[in-house]
Structures are given as structure tokens and as C-alpha cells.
PDB file of N, CA and C in Angstrom:
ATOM      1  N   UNK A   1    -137.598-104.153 176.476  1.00  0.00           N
ATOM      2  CA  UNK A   1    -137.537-102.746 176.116  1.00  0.00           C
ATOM      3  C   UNK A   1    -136.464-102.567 175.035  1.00  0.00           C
ATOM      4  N   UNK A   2    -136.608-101.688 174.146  1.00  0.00           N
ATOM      5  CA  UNK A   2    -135.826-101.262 172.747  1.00  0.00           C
ATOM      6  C   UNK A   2    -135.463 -99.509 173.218  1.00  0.00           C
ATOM      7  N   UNK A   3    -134.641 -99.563 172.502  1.00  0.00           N
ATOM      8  CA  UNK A   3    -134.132 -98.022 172.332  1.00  0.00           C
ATOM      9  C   UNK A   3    -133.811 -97.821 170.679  1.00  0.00           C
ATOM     10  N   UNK A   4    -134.179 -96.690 170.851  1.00  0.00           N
ATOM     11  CA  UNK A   4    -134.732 -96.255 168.855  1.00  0.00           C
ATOM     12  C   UNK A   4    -132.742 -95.586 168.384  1.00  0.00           C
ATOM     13  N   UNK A   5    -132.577 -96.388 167.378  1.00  0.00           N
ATOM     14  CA  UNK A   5    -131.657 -96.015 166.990  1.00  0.00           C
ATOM     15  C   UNK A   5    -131.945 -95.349 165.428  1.00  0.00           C
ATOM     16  N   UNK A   6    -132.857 -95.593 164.965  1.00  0.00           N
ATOM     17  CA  UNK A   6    -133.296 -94.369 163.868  1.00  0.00           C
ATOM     18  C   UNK A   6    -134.541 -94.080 163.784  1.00  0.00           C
ATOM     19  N   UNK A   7    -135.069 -92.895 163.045  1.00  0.00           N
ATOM     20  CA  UNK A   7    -135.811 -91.947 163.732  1.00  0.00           C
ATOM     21  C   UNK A   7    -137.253 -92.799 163.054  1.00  0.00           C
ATOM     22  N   UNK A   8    -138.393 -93.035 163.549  1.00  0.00           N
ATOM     23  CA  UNK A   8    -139.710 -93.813 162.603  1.00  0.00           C
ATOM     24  C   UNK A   8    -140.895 -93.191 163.434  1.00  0.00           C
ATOM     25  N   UNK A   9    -142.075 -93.303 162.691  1.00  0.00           N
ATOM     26  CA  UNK A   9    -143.009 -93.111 163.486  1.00  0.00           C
ATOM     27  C   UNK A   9    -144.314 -94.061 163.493  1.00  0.00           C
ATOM     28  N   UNK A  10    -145.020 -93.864 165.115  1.00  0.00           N
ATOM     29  CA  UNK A  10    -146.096 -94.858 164.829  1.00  0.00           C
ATOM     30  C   UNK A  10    -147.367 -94.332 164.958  1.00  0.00           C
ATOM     31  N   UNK A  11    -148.119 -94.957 164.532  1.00  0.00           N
ATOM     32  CA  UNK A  11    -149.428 -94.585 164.592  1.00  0.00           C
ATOM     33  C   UNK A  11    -150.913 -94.755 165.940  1.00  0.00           C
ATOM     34  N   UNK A  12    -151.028 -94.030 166.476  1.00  0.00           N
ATOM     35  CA  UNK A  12    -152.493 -94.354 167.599  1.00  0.00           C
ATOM     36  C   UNK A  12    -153.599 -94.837 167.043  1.00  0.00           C
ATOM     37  N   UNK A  13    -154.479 -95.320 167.709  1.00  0.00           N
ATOM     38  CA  UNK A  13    -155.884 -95.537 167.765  1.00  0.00           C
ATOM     39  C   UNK A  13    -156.419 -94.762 166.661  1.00  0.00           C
ATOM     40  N   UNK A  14    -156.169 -93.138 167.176  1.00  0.00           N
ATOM     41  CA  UNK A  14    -156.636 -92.388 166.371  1.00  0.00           C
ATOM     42  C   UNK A  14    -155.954 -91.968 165.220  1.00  0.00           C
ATOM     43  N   UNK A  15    -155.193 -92.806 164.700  1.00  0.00           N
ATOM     44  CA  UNK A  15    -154.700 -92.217 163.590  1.00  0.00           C
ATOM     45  C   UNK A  15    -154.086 -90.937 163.479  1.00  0.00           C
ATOM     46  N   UNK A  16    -153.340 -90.718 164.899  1.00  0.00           N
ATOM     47  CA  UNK A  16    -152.331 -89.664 164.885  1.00  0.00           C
ATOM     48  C   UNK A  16    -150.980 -89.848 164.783  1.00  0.00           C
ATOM     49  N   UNK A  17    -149.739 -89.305 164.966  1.00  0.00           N
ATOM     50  CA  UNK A  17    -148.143 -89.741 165.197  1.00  0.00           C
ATOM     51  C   UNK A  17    -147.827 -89.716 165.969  1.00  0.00           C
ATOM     52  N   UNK A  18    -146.794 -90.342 166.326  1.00  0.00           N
ATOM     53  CA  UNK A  18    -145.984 -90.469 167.411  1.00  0.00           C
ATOM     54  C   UNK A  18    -144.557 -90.431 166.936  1.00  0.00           C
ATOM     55  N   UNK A  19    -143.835 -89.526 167.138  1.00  0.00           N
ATOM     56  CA  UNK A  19    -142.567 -89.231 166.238  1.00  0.00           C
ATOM     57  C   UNK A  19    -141.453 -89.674 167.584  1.00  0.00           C
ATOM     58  N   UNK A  20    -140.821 -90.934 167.046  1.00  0.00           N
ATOM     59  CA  UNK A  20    -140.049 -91.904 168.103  1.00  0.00           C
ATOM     60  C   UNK A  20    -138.602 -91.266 167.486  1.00  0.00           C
ATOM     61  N   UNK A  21    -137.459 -90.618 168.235  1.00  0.00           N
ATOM     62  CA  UNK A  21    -136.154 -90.268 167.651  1.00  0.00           C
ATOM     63  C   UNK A  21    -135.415 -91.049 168.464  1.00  0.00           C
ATOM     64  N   UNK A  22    -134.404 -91.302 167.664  1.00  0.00           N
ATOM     65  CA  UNK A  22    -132.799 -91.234 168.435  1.00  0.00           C
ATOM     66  C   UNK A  22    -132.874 -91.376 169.956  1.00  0.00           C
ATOM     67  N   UNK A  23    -132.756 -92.601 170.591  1.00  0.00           N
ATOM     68  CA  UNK A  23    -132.624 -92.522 172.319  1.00  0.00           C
ATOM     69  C   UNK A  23    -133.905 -92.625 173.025  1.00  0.00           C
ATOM     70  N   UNK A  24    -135.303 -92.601 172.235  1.00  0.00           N
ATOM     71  CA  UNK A  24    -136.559 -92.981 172.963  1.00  0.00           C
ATOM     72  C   UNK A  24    -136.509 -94.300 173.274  1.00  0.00           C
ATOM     73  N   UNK A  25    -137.116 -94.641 174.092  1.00  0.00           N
ATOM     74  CA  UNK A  25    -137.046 -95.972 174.649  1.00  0.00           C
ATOM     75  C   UNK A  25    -138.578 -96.695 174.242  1.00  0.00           C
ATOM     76  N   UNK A  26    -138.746 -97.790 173.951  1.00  0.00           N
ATOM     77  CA  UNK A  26    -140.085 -98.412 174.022  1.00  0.00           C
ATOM     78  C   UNK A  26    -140.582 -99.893 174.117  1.00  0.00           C
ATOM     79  N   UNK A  27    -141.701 -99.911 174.948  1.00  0.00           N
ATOM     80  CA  UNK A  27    -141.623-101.340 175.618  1.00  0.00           C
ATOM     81  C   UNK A  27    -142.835-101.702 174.838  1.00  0.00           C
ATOM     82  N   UNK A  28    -142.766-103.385 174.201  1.00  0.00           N
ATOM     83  CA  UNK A  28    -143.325-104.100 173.244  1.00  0.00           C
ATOM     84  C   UNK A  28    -144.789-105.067 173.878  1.00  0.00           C
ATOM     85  N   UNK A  29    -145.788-104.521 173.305  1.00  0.00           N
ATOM     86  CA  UNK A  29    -146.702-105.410 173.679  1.00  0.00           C
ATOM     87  C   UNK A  29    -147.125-106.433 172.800  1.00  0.00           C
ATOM     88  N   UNK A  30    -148.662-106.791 172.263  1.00  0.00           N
ATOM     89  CA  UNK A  30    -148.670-107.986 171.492  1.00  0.00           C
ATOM     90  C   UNK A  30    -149.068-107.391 169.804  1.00  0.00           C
ATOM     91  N   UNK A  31    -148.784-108.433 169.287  1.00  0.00           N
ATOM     92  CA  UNK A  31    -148.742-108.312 167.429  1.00  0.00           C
ATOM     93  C   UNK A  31    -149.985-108.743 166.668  1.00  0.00           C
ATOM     94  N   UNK A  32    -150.649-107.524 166.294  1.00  0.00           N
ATOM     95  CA  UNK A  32    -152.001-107.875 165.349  1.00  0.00           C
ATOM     96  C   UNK A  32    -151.356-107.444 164.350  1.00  0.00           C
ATOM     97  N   UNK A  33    -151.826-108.664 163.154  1.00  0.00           N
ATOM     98  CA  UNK A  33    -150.847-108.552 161.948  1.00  0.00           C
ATOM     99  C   UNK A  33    -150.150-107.727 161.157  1.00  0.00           C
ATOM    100  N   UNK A  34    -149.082-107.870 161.707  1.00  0.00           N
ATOM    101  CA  UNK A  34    -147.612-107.174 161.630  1.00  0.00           C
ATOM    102  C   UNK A  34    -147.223-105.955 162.030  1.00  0.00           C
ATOM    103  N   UNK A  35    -148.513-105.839 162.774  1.00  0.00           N
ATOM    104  CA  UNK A  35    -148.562-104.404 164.015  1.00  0.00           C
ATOM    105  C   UNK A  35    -148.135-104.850 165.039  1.00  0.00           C
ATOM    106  N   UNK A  36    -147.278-104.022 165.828  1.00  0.00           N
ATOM    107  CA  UNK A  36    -146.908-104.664 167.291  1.00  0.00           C
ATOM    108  C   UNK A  36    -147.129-103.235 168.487  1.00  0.00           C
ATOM    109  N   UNK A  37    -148.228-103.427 168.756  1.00  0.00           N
ATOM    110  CA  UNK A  37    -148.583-102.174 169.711  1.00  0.00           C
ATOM    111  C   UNK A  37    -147.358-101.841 170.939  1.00  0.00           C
ATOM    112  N   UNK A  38    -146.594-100.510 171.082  1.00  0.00           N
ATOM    113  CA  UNK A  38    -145.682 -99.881 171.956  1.00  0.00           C
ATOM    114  C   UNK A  38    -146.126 -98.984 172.659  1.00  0.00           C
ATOM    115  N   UNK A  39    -145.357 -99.233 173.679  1.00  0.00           N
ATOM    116  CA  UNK A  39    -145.456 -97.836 174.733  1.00  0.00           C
ATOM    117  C   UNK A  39    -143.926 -96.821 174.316  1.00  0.00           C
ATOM    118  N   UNK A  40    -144.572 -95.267 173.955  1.00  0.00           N
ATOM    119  CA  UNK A  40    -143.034 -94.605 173.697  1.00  0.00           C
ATOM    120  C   UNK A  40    -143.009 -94.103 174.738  1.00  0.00           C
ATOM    121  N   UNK A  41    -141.945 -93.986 175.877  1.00  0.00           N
ATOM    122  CA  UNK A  41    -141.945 -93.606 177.033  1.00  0.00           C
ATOM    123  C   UNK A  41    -142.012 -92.050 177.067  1.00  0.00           C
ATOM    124  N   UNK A  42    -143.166 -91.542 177.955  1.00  0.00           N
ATOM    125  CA  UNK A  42    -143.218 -90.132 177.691  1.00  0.00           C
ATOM    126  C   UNK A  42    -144.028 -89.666 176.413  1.00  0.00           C
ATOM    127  N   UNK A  43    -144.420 -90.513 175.247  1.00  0.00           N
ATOM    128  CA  UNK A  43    -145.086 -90.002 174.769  1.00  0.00           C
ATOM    129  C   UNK A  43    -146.791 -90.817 174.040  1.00  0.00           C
ATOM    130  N   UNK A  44    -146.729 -91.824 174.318  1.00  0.00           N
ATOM    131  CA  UNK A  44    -148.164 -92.331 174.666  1.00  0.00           C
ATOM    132  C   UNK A  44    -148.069 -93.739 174.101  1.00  0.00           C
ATOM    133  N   UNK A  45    -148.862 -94.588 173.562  1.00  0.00           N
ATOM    134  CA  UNK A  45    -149.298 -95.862 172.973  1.00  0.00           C
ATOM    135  C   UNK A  45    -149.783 -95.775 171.273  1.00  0.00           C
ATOM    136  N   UNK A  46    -149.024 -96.361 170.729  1.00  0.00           N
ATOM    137  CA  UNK A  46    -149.006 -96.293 168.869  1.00  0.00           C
ATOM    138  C   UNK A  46    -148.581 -97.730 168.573  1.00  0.00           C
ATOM    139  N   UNK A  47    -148.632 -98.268 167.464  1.00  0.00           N
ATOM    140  CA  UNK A  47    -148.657 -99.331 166.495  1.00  0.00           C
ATOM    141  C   UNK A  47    -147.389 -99.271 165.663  1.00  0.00           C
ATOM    142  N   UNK A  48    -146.266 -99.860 165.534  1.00  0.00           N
ATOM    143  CA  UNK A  48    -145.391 -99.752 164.748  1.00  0.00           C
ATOM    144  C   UNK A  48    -145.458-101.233 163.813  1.00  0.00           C
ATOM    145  N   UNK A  49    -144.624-100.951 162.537  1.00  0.00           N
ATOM    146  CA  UNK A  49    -144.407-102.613 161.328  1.00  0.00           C
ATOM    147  C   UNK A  49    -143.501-102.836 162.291  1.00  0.00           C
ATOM    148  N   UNK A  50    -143.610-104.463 162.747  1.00  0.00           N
ATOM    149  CA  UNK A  50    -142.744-104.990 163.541  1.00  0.00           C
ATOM    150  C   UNK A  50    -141.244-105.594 162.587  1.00  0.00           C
ATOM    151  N   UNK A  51    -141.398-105.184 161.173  1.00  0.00           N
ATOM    152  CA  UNK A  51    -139.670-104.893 160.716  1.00  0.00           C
ATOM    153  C   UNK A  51    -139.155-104.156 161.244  1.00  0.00           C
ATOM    154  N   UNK A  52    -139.732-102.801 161.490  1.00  0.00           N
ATOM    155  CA  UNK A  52    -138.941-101.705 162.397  1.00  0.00           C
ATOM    156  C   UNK A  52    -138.706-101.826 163.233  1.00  0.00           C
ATOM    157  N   UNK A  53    -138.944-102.639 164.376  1.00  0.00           N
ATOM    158  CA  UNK A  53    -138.379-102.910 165.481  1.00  0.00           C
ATOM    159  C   UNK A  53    -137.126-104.023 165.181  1.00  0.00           C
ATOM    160  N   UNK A  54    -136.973-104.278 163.871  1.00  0.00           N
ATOM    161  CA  UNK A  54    -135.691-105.191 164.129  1.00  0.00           C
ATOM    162  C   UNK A  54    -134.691-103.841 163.318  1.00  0.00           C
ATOM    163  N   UNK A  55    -135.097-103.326 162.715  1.00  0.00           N
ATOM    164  CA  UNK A  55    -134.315-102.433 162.097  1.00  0.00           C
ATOM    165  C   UNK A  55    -133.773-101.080 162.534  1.00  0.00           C
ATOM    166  N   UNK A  56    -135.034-100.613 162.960  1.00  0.00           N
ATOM    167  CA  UNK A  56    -134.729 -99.392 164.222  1.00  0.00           C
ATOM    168  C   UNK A  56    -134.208 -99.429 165.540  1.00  0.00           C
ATOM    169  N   UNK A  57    -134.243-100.381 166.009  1.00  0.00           N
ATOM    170  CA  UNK A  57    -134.261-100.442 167.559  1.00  0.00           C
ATOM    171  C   UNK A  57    -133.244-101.555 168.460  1.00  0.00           C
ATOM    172  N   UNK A  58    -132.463-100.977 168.927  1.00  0.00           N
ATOM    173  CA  UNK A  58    -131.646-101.970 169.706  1.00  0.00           C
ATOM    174  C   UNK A  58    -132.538-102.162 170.924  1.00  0.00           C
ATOM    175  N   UNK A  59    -131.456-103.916 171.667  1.00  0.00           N
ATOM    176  CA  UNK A  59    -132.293-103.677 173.383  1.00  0.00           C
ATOM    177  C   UNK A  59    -131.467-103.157 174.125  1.00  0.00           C
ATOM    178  N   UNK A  60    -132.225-102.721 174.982  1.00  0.00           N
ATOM    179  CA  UNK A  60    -132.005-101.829 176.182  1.00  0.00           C
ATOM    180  C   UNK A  60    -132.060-102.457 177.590  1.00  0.00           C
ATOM    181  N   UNK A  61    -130.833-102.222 178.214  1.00  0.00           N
ATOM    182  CA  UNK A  61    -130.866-103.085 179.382  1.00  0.00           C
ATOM    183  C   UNK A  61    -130.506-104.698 179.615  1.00  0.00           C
TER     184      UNK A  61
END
């Protein structure tokens, strides 16, 4: 699990947002190229560039 230390957003299935801020938490599933599908806790399942998870996101716990 990561915790978002700057603010990014990811994308759903449907090509909607998911606006991840400051202190959301999110747990990492698997990587279709250079997508890494997340759970944002509380706010659903989206696709983030898995640079942003080294750049945005500390771990948690």
C-alpha cells in the first residue's frame, strides 16, 4: 500500500477520473504496459503511469 503525497489522477475502465489527493491511500495490483491498475481507498479502481507511483507516493505501513 502507498499513500499519495502529491495530488495525480487515474483513469477507469471507463475513461473517467479518479482525483487521488494528499493522504489517499492505494493498494497496487498488476502492470499492463506501464499501467499499473489501483485500488483508491473509498473511491473505486483506475490505472495510473507506474512513474507516478515512484514519484507521488510513499509506503504506507
Amino acid at each position: 500500500m502507498f499513500i499519495c503525497k502529491i495530488h495525480c489522477v487515474a483513469k477507469t475502465d471507463h475513461l473517467e477520473t479518479i482525483q487521488i489527493v494528499p493522504g489517499d491511500i492505494i493498494s497496487v495490483g498488476k502492470t499492463i504496459r506501464n499501467k499499473v491498475r489501483v485500488l483508491v481507498t473509498n473511491k473505486g479502481i483506475g490505472y495510473l503511469d507506474s512513474a507516478l507511483i515512484e514519484t507521488n507516493f510513499n509506503n504506507y505501513g
